[in-house]
C-alpha atoms as a PDB file:
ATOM      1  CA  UNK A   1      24.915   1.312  -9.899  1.00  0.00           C
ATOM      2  CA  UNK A   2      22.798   1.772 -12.797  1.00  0.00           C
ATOM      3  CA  UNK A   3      19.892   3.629 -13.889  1.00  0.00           C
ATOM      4  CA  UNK A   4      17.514   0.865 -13.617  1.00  0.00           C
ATOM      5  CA  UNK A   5      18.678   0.336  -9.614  1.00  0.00           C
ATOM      6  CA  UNK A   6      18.523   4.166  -8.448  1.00  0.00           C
ATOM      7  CA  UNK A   7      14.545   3.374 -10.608  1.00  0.00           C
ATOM      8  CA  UNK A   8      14.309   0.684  -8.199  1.00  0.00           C
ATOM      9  CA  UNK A   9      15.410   2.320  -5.030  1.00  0.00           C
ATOM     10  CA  UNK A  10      12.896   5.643  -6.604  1.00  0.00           C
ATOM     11  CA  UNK A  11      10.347   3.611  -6.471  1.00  0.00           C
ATOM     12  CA  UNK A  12      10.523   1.256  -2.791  1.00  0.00           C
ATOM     13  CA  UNK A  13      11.149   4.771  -1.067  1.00  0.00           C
ATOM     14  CA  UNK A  14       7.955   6.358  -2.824  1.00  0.00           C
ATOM     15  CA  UNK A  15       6.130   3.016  -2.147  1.00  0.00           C
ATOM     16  CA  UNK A  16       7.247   1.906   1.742  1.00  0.00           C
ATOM     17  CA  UNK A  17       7.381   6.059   2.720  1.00  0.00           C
ATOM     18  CA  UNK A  18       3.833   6.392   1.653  1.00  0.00           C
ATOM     19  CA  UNK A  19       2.494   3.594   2.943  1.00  0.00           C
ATOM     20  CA  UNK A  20       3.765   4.806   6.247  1.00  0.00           C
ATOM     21  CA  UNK A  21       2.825   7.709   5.837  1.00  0.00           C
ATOM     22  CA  UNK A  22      -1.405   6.700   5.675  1.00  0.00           C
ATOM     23  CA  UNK A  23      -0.857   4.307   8.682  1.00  0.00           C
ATOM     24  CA  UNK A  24       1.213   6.089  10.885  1.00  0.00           C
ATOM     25  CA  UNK A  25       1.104   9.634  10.453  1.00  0.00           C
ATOM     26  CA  UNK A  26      -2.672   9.924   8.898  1.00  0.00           C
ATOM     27  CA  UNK A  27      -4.839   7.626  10.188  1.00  0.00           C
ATOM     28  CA  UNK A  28      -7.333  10.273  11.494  1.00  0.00           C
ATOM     29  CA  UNK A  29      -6.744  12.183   8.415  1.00  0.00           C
ATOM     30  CA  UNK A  30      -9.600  12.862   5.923  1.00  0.00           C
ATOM     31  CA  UNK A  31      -8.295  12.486   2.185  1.00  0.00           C
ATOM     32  CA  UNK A  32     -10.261  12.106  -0.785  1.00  0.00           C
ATOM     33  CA  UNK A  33      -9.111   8.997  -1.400  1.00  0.00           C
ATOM     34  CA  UNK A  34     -11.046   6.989   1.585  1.00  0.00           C
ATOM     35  CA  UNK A  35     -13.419   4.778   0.768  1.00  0.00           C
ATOM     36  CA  UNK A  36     -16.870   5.683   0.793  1.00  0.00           C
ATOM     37  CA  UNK A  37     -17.589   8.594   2.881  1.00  0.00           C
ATOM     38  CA  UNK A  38     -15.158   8.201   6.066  1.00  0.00           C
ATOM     39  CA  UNK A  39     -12.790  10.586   7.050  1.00  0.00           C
ATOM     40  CA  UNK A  40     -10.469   7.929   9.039  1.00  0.00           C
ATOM     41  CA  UNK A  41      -8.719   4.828   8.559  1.00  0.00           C
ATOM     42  CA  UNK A  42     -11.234   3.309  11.114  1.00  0.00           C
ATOM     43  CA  UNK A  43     -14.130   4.422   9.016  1.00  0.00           C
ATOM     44  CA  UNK A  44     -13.207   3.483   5.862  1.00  0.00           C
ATOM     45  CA  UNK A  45     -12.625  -0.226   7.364  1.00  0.00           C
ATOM     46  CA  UNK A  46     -16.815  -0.355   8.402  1.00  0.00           C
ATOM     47  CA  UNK A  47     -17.717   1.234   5.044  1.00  0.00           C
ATOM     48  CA  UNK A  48     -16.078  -1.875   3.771  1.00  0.00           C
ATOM     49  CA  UNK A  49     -18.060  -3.712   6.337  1.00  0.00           C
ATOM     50  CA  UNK A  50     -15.003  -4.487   7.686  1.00  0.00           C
ATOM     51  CA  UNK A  51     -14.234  -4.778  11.500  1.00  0.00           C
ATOM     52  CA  UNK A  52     -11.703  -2.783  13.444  1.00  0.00           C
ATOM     53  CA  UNK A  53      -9.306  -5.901  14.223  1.00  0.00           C
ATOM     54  CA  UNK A  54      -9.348  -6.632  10.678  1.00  0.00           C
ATOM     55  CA  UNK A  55      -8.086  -2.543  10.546  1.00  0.00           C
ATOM     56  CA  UNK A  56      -5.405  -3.336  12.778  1.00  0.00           C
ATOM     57  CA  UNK A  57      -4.454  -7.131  10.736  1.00  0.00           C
ATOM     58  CA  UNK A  58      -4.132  -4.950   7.801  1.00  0.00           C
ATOM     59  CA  UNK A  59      -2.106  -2.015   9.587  1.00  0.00           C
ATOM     60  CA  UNK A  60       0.069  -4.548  11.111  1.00  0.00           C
ATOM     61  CA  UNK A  61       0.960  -5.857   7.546  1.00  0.00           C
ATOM     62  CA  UNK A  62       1.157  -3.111   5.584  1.00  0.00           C
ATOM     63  CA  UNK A  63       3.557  -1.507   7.821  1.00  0.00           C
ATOM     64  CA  UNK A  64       5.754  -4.438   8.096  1.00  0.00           C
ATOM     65  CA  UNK A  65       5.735  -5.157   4.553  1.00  0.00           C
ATOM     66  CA  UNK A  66       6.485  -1.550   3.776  1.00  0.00           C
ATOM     67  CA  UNK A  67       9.599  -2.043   6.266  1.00  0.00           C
ATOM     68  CA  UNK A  68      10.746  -5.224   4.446  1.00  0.00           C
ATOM     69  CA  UNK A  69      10.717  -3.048   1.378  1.00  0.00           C
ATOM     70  CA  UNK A  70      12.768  -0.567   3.133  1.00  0.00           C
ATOM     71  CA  UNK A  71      15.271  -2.886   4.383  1.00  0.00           C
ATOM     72  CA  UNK A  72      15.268  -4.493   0.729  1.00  0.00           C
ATOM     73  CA  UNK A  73      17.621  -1.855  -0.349  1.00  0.00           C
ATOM     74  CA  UNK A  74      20.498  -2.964   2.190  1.00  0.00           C
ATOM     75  CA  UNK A  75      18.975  -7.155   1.681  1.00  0.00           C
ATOM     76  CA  UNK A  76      17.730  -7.489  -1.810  1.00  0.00           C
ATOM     77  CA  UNK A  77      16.804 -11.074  -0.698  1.00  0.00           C
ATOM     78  CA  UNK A  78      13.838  -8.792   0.953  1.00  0.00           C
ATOM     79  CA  UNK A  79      12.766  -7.364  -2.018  1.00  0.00           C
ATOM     80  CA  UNK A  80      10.023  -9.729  -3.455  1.00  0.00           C
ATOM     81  CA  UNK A  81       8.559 -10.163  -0.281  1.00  0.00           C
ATOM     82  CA  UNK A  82       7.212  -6.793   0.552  1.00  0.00           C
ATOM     83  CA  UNK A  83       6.786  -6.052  -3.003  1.00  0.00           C
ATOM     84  CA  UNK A  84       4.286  -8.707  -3.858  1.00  0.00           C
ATOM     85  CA  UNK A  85       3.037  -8.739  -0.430  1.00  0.00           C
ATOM     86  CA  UNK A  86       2.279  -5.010  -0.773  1.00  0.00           C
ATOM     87  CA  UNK A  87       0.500  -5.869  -3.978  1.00  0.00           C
ATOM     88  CA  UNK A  88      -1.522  -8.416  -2.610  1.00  0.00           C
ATOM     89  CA  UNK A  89      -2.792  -6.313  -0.193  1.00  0.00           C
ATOM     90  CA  UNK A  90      -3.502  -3.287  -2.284  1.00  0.00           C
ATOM     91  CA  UNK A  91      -5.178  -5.273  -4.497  1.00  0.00           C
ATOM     92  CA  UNK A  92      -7.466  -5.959  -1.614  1.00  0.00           C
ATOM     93  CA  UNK A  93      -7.991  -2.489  -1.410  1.00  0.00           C
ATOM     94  CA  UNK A  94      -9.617  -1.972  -5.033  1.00  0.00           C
ATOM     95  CA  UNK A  95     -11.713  -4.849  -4.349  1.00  0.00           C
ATOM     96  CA  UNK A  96     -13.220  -3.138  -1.361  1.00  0.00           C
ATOM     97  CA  UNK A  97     -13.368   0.591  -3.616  1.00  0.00           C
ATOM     98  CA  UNK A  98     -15.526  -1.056  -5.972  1.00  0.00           C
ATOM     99  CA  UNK A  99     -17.557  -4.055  -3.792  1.00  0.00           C
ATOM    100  CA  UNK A 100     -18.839  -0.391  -2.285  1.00  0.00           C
ATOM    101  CA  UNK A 101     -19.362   1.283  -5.938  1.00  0.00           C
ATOM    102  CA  UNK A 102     -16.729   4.099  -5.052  1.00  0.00           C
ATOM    103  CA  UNK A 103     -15.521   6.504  -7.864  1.00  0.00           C
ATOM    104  CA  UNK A 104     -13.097   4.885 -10.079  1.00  0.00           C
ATOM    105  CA  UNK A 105     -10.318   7.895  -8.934  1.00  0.00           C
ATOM    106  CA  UNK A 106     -10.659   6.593  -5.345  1.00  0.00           C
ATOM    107  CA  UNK A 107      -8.743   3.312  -6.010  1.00  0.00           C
ATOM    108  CA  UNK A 108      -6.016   4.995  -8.422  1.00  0.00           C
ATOM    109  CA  UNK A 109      -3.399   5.318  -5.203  1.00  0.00           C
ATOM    110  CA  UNK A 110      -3.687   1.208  -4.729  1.00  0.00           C
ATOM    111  CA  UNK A 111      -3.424   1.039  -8.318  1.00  0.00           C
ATOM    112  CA  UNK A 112      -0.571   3.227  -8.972  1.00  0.00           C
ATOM    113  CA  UNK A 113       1.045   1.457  -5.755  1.00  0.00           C
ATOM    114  CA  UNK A 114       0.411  -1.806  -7.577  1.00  0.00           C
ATOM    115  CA  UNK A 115       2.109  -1.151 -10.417  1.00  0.00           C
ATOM    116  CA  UNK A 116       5.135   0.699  -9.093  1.00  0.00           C
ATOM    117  CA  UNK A 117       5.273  -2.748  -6.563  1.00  0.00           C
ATOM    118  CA  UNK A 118       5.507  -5.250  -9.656  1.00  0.00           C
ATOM    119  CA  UNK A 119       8.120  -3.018 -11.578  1.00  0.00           C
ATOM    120  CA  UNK A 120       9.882  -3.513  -8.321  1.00  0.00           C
ATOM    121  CA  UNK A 121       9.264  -7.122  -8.057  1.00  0.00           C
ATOM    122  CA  UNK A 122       9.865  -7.617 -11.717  1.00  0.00           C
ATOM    123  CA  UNK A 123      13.073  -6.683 -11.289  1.00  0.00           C
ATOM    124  CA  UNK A 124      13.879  -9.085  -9.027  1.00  0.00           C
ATOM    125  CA  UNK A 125      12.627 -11.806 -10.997  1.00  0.00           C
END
């Protein structure tokens, strides 16, 4: 293995791990990266003016995608798939920082996910 593919590996562990670490373990957790002024995942989905089943859409998918991207580094055929669909998603989530005029730092996780996710998918191109 090189460089580049323990990079790789680096970066879908930081990515998928804490991904599922907001969903599953922190959900109820205040952080000062939520999105307006909630203090749970819940909350931060109807400062969006979002509702709870659309919460639990984007739960579903994030989670899954950030097990694909686990399970990319035993099937690389994986890879692209919960990279970009990781991306797609957390692009979704600046949208929603700035459609409610939220600090710019608020957005930087989804941004620095975004980036790390297209290194990974670039990769794989």
């Amino acid at each position: 293995m090189t460089v580049l593919d323990y990079v790789i590996i680096t970066l879908k562990l930081i990515v998928s791990l804490s991904i599922l670490n907001v969903w599953l373990l922190q959900p109820q957790k205040a952080t000062k990266w939520r999105g307006g002024a909630a203090t749970t995942i819940k909350e931060e989905f109807k400062a969006y003016g979002l509702s709870e089943t659309f919460c639990y859409v984007i739960g579903f998918l994030k989670i899954t995608l950030a097990l694909i991207l686990l399970a990319s580094m035993k099937f690389e055929s994986l890879s692209l798939i919960g990279s970009l669909g990781l991306t797609f998603l957390l692009l979704g989530s600046i949208v929603m920082h700035f459609k409610i005029k939220d600090p710019l730092y608020k957005s930087f996780p989804a941004f620095l996910f975004v980036v790390m996710n297209l290194g990974i998918a670039y990769f794989y191109l």
